[in-house]
PDB file of N, CA and C in Angstrom:
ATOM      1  N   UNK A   1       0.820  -1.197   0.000  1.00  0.00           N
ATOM      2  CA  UNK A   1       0.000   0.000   0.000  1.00  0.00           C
ATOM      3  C   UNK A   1       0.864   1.263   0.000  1.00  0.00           C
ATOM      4  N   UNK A   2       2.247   1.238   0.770  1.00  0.00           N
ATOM      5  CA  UNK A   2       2.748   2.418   0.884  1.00  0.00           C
ATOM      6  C   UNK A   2       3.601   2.669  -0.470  1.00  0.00           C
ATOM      7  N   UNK A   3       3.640   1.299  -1.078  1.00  0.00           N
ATOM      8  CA  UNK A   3       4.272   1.841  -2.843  1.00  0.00           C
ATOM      9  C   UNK A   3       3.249   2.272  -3.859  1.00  0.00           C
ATOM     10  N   UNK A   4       2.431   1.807  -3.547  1.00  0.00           N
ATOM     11  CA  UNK A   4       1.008   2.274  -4.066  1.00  0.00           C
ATOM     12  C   UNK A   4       0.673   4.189  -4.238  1.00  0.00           C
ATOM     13  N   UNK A   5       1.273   4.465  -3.053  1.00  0.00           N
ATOM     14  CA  UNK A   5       1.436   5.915  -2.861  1.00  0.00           C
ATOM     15  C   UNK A   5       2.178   6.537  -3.330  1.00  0.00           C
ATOM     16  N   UNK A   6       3.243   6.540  -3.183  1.00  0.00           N
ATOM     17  CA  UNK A   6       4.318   7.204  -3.395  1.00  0.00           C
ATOM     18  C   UNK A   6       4.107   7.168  -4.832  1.00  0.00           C
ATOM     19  N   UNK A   7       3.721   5.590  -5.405  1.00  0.00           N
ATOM     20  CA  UNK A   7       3.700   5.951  -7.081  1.00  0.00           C
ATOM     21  C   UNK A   7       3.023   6.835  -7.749  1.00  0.00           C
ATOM     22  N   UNK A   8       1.932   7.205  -6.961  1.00  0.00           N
ATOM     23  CA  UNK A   8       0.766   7.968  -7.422  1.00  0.00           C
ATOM     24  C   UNK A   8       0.865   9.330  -7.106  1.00  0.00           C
ATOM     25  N   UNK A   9       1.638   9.840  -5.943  1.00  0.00           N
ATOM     26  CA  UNK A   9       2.405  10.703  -6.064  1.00  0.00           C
ATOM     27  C   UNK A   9       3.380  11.323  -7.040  1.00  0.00           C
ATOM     28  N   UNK A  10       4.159  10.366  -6.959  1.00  0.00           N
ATOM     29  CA  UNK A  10       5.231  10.945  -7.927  1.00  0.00           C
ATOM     30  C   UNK A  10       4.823  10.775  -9.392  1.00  0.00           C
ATOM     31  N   UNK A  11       3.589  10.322  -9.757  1.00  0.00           N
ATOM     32  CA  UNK A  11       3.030  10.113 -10.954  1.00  0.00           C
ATOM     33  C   UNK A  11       2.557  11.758 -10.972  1.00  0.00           C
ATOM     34  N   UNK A  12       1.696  12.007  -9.873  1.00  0.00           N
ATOM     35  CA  UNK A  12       0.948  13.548 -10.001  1.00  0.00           C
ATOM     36  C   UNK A  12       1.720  14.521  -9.893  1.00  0.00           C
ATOM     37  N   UNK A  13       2.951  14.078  -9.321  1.00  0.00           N
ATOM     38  CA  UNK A  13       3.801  15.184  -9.469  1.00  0.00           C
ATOM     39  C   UNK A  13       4.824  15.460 -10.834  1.00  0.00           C
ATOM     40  N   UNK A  14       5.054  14.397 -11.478  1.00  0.00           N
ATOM     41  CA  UNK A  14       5.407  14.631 -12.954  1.00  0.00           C
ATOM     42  C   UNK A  14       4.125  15.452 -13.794  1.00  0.00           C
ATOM     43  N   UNK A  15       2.889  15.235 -13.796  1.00  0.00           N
ATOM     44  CA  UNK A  15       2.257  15.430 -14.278  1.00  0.00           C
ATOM     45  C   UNK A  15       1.851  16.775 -14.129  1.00  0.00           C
ATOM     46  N   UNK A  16       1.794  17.456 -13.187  1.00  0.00           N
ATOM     47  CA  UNK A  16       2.047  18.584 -12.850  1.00  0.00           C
ATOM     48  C   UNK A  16       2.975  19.509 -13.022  1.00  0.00           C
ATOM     49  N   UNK A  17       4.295  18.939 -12.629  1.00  0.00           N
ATOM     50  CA  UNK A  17       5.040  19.759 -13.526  1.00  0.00           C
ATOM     51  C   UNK A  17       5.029  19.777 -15.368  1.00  0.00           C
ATOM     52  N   UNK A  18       4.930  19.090 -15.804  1.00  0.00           N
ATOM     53  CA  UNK A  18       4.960  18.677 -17.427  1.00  0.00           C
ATOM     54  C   UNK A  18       3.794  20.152 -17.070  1.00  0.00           C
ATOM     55  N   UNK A  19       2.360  20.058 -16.886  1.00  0.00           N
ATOM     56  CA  UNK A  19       1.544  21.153 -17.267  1.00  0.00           C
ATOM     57  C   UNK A  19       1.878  22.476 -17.020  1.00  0.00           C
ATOM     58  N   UNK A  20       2.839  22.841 -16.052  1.00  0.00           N
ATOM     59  CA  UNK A  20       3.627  23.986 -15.396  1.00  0.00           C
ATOM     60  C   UNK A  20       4.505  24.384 -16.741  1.00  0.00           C
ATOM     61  N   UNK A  21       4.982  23.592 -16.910  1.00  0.00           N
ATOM     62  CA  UNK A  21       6.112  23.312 -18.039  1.00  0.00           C
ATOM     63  C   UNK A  21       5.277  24.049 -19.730  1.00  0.00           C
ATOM     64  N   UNK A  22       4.630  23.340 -19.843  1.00  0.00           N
ATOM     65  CA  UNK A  22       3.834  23.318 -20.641  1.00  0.00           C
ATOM     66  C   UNK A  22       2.950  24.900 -21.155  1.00  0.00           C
ATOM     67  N   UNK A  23       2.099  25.076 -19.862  1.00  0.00           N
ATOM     68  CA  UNK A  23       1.664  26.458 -20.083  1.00  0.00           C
ATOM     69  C   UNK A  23       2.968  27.806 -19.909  1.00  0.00           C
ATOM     70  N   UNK A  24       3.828  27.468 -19.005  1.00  0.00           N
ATOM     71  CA  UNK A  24       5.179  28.450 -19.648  1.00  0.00           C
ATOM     72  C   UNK A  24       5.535  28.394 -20.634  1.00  0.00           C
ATOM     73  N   UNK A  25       5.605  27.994 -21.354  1.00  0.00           N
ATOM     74  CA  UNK A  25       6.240  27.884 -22.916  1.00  0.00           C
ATOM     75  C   UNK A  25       5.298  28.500 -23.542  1.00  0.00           C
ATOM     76  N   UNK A  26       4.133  27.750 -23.442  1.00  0.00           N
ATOM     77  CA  UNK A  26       2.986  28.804 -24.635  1.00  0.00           C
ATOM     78  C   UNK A  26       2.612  29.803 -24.334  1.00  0.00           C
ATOM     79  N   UNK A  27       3.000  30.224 -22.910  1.00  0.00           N
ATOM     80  CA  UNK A  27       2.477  32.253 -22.654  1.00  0.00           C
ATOM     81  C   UNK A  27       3.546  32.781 -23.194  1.00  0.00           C
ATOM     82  N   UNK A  28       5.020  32.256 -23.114  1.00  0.00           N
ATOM     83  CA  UNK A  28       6.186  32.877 -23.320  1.00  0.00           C
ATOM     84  C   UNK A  28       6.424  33.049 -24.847  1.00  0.00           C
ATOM     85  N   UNK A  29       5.951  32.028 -25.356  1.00  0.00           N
ATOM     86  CA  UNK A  29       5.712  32.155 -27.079  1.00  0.00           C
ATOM     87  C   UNK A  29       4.499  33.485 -26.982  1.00  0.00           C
ATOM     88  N   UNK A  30       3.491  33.676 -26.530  1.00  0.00           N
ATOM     89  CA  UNK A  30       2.600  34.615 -26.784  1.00  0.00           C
ATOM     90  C   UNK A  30       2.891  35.459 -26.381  1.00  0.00           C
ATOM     91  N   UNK A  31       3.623  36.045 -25.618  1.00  0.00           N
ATOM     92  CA  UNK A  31       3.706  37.200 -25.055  1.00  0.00           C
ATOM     93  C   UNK A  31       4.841  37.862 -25.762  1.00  0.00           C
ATOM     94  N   UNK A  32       6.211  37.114 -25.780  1.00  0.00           N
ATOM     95  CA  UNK A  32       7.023  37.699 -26.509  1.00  0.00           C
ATOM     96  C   UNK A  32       7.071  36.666 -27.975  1.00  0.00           C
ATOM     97  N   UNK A  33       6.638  37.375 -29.050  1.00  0.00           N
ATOM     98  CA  UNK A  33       6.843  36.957 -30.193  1.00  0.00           C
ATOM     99  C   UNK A  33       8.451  36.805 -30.655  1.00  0.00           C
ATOM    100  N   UNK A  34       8.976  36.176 -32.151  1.00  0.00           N
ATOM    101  CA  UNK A  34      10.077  36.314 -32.040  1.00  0.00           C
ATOM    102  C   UNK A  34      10.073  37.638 -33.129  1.00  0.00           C
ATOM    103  N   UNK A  35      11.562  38.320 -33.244  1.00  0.00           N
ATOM    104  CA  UNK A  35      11.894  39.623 -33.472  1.00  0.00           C
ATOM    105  C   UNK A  35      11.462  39.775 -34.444  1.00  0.00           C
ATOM    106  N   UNK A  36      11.338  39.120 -35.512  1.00  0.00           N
ATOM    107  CA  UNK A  36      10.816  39.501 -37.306  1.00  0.00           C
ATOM    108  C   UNK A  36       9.347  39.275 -37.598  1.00  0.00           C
ATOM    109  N   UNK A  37       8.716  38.708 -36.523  1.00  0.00           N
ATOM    110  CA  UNK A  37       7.758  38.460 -36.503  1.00  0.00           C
ATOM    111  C   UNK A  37       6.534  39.044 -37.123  1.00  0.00           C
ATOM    112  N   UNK A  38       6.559  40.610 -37.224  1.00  0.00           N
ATOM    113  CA  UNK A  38       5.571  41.528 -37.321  1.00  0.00           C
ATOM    114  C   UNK A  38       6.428  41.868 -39.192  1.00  0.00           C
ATOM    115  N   UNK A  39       7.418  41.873 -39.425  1.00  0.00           N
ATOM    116  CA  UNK A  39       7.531  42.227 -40.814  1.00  0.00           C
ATOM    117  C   UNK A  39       6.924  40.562 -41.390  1.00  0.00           C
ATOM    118  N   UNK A  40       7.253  39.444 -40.806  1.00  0.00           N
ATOM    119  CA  UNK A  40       6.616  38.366 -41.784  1.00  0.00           C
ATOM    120  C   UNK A  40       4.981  38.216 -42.102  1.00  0.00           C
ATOM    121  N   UNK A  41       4.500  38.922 -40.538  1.00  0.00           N
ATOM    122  CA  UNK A  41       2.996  39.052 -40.952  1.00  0.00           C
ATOM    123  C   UNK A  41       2.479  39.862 -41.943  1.00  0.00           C
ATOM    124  N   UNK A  42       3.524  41.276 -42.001  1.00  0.00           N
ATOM    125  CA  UNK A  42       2.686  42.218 -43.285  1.00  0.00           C
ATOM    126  C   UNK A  42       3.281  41.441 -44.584  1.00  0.00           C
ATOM    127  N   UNK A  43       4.360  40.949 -44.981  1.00  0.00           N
ATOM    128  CA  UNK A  43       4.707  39.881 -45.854  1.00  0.00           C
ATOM    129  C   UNK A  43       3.324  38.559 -46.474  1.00  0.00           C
ATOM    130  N   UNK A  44       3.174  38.150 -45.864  1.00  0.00           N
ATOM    131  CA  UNK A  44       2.139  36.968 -45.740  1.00  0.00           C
ATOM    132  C   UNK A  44       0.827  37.759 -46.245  1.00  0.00           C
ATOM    133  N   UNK A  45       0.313  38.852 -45.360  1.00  0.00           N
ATOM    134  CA  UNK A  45      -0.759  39.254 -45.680  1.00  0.00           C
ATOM    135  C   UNK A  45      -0.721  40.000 -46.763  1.00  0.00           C
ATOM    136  N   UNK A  46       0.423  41.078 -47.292  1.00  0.00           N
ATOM    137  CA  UNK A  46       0.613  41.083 -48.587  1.00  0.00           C
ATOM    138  C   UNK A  46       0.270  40.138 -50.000  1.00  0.00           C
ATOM    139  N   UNK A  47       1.040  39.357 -49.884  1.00  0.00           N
ATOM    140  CA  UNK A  47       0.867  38.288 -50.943  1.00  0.00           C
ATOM    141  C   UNK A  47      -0.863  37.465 -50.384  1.00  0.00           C
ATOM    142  N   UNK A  48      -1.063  37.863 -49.488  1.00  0.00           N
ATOM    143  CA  UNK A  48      -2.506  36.905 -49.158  1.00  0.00           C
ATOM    144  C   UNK A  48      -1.991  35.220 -48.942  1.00  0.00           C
ATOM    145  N   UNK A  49      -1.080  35.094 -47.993  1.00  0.00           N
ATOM    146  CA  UNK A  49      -1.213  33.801 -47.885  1.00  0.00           C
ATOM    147  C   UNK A  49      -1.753  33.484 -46.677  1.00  0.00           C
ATOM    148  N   UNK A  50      -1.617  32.252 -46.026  1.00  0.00           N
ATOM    149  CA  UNK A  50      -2.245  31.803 -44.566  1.00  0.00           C
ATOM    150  C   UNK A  50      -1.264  31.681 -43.543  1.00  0.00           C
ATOM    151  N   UNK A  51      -0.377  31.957 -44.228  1.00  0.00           N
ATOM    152  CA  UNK A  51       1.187  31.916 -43.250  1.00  0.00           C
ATOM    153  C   UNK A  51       2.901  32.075 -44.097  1.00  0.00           C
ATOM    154  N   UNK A  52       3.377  32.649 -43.076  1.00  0.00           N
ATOM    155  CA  UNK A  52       4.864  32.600 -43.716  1.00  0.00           C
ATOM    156  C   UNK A  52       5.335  31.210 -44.190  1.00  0.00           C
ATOM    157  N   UNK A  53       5.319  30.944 -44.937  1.00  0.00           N
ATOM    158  CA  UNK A  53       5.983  29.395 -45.931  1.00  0.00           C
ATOM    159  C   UNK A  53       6.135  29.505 -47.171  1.00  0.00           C
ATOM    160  N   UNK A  54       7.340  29.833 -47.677  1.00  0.00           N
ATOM    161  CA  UNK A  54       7.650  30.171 -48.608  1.00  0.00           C
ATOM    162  C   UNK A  54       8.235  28.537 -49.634  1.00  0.00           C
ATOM    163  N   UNK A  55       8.127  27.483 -49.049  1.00  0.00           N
ATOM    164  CA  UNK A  55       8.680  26.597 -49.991  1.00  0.00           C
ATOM    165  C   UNK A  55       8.428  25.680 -48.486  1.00  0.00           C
ATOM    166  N   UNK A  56       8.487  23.732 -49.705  1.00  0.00           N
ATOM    167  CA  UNK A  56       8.306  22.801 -48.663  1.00  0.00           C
ATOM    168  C   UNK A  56       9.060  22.296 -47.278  1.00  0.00           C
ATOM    169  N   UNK A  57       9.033  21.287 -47.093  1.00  0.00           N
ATOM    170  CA  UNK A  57       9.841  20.449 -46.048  1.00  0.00           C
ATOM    171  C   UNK A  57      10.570  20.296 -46.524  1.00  0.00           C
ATOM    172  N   UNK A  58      10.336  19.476 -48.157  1.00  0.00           N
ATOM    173  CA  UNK A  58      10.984  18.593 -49.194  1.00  0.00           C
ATOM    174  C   UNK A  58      12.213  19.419 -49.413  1.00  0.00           C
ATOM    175  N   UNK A  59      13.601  18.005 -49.241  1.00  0.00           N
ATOM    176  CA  UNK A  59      15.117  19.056 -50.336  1.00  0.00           C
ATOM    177  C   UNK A  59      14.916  19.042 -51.460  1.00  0.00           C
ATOM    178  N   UNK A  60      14.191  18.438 -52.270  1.00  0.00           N
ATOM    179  CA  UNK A  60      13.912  18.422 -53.516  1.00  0.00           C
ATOM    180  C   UNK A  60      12.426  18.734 -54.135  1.00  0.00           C
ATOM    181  N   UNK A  61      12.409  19.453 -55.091  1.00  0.00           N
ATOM    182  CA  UNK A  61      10.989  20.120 -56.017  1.00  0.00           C
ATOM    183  C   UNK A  61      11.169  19.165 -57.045  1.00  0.00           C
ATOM    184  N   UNK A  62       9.755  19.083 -57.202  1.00  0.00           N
ATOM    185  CA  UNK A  62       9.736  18.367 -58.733  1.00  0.00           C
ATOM    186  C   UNK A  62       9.448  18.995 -60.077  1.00  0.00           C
ATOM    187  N   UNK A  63      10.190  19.340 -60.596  1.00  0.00           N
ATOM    188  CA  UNK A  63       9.324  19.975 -61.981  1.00  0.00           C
ATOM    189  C   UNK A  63       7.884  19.656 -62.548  1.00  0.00           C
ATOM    190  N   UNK A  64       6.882  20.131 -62.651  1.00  0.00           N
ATOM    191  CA  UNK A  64       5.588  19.909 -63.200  1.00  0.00           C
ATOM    192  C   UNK A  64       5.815  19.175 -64.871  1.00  0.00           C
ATOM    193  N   UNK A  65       6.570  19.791 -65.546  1.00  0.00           N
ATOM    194  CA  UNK A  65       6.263  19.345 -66.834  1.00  0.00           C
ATOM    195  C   UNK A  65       6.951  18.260 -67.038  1.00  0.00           C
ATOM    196  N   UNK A  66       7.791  17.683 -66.109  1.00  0.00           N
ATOM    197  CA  UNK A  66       7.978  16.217 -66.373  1.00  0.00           C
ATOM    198  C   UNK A  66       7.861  15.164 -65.224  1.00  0.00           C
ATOM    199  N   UNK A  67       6.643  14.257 -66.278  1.00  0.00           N
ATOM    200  CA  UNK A  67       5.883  13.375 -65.327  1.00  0.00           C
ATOM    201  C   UNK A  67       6.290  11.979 -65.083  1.00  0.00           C
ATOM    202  N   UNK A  68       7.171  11.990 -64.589  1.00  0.00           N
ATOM    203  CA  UNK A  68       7.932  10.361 -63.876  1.00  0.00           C
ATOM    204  C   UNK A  68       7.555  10.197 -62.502  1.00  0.00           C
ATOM    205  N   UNK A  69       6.372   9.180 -62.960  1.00  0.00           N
ATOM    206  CA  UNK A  69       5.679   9.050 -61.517  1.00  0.00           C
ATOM    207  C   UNK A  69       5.857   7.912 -60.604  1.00  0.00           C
ATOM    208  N   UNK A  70       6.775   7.294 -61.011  1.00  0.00           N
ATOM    209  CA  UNK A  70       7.551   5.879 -60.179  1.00  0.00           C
ATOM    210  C   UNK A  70       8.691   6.194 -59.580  1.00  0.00           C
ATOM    211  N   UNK A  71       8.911   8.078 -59.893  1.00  0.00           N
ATOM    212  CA  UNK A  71      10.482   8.338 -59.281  1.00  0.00           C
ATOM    213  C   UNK A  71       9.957   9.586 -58.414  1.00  0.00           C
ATOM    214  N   UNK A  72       8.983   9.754 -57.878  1.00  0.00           N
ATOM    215  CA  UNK A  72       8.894  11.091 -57.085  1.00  0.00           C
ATOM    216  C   UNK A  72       9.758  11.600 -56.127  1.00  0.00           C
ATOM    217  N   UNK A  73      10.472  12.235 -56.008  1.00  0.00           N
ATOM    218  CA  UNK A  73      11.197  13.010 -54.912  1.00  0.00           C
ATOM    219  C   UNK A  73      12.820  11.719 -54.328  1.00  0.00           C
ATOM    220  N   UNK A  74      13.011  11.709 -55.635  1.00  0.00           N
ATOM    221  CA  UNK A  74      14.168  10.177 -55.224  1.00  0.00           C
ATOM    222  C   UNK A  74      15.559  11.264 -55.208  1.00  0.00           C
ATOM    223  N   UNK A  75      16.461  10.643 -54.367  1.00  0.00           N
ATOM    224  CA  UNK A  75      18.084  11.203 -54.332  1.00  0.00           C
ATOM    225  C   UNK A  75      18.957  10.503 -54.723  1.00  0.00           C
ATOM    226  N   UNK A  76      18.380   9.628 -55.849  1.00  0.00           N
ATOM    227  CA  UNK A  76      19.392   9.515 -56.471  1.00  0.00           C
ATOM    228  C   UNK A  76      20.217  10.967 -57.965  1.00  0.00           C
ATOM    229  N   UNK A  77      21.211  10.566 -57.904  1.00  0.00           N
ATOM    230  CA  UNK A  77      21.653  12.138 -58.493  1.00  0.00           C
ATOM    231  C   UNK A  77      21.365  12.181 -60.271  1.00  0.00           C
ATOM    232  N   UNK A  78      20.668  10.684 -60.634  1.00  0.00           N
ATOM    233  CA  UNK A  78      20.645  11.079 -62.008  1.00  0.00           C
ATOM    234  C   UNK A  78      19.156  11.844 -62.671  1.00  0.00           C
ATOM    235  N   UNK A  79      18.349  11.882 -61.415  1.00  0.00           N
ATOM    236  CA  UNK A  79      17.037  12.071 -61.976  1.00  0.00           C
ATOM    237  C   UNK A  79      17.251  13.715 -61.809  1.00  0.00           C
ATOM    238  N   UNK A  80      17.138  14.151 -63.255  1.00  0.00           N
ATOM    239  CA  UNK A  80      17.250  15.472 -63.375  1.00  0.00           C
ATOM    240  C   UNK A  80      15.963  16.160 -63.412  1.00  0.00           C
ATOM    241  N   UNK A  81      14.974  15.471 -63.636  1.00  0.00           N
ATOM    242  CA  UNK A  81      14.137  16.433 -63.244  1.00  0.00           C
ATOM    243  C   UNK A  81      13.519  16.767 -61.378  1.00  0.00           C
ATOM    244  N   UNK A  82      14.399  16.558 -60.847  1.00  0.00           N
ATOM    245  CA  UNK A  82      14.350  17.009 -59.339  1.00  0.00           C
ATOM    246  C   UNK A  82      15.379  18.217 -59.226  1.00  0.00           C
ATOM    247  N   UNK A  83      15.466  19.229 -58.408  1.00  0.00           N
ATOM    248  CA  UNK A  83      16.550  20.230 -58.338  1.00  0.00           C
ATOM    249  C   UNK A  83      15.825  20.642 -56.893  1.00  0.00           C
ATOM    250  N   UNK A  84      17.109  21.400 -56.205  1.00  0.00           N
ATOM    251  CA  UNK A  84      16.742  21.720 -55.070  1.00  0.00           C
ATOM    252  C   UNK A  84      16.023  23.080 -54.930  1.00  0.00           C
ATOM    253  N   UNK A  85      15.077  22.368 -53.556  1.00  0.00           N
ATOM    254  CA  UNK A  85      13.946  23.580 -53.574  1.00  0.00           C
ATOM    255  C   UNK A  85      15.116  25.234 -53.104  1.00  0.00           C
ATOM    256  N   UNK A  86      16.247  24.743 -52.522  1.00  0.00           N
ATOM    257  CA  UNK A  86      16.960  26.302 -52.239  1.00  0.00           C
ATOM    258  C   UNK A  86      17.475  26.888 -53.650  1.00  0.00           C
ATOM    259  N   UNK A  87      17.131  25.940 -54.473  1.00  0.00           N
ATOM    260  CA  UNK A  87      17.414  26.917 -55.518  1.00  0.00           C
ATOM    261  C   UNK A  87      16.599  28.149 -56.645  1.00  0.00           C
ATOM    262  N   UNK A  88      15.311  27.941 -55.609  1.00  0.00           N
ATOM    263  CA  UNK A  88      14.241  29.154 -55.857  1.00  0.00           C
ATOM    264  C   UNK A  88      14.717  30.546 -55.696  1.00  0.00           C
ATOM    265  N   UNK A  89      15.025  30.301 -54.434  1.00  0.00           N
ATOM    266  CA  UNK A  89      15.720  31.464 -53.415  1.00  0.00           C
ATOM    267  C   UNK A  89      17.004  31.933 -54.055  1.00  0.00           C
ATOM    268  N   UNK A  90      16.994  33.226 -53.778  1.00  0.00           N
ATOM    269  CA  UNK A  90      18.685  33.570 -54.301  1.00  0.00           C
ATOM    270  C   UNK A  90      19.241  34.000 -52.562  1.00  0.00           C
ATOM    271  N   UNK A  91      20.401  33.644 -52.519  1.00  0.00           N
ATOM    272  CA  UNK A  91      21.226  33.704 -51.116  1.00  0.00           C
ATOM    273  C   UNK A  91      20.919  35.365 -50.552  1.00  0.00           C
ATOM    274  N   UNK A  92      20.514  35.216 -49.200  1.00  0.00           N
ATOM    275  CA  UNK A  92      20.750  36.549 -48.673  1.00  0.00           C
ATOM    276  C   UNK A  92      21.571  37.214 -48.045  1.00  0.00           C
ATOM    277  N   UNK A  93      22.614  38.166 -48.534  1.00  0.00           N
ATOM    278  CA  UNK A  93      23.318  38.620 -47.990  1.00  0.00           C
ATOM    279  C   UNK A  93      23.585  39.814 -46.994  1.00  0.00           C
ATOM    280  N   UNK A  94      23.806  39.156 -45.677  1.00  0.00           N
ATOM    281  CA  UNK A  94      23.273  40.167 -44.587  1.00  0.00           C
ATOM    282  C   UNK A  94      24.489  41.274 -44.699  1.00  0.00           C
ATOM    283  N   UNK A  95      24.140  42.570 -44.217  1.00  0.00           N
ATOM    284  CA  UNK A  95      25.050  43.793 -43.828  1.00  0.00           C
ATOM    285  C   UNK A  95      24.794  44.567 -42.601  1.00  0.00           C
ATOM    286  N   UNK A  96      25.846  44.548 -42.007  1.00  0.00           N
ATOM    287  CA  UNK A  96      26.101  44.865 -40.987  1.00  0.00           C
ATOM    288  C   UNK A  96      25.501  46.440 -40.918  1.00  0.00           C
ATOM    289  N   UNK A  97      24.484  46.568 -40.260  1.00  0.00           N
ATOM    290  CA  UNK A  97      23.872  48.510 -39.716  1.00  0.00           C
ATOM    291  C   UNK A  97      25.228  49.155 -39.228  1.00  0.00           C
ATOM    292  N   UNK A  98      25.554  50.362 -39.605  1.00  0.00           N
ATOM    293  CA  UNK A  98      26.963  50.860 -38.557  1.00  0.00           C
ATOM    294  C   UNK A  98      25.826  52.113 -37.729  1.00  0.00           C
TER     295      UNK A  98
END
């Protein structure tokens, strides 16, 4: 009986903290946003999208006009019609504010 307790204890007490845990993180996300935050929203709502996402998960895009549908999204290096999705993007080069 007295392990009976303690387990159920220390069960409610993980569990409690995890929710402690838990709601700190998501006020701290809400309260302080992160720094670019407010230029990605007028961005997004500009173009009218539903969120900042500018390209997939995927390292690789598939070209639309060629339809090889037994090879979707493969790494092997000969299937040329795959190319990488960073190659939408052109590199950004940061400068230092003086």
């Amino acid at each position: 009986m007295y392990k009976r307790k303690i387990f159920i204890q220390l069960l409610l007490s993980f569990w409690l903290a995890n929710i402690i845990i838990i709601v700190y993180f998501c006020n701290y996300s809400f309260i302080y946003p992160p720094k670019n935050w407010h230029e990605k929203k007028q961005i997004a709502n500009v173009l009218l999208l539903t969120d900042y996402c500018l390209s997939t998960e995927s390292r690789h895009t598939r070209h639309f006009l060629m339809p090889d549908y037994f090879a979707p999204f493969q790494d092997f290096p000969s299937y040329l019609e795959h190319f990488p999705s960073s190659s939408f993007f052109p590199v950004v080069i940061h400068q230092k504010r003086k």
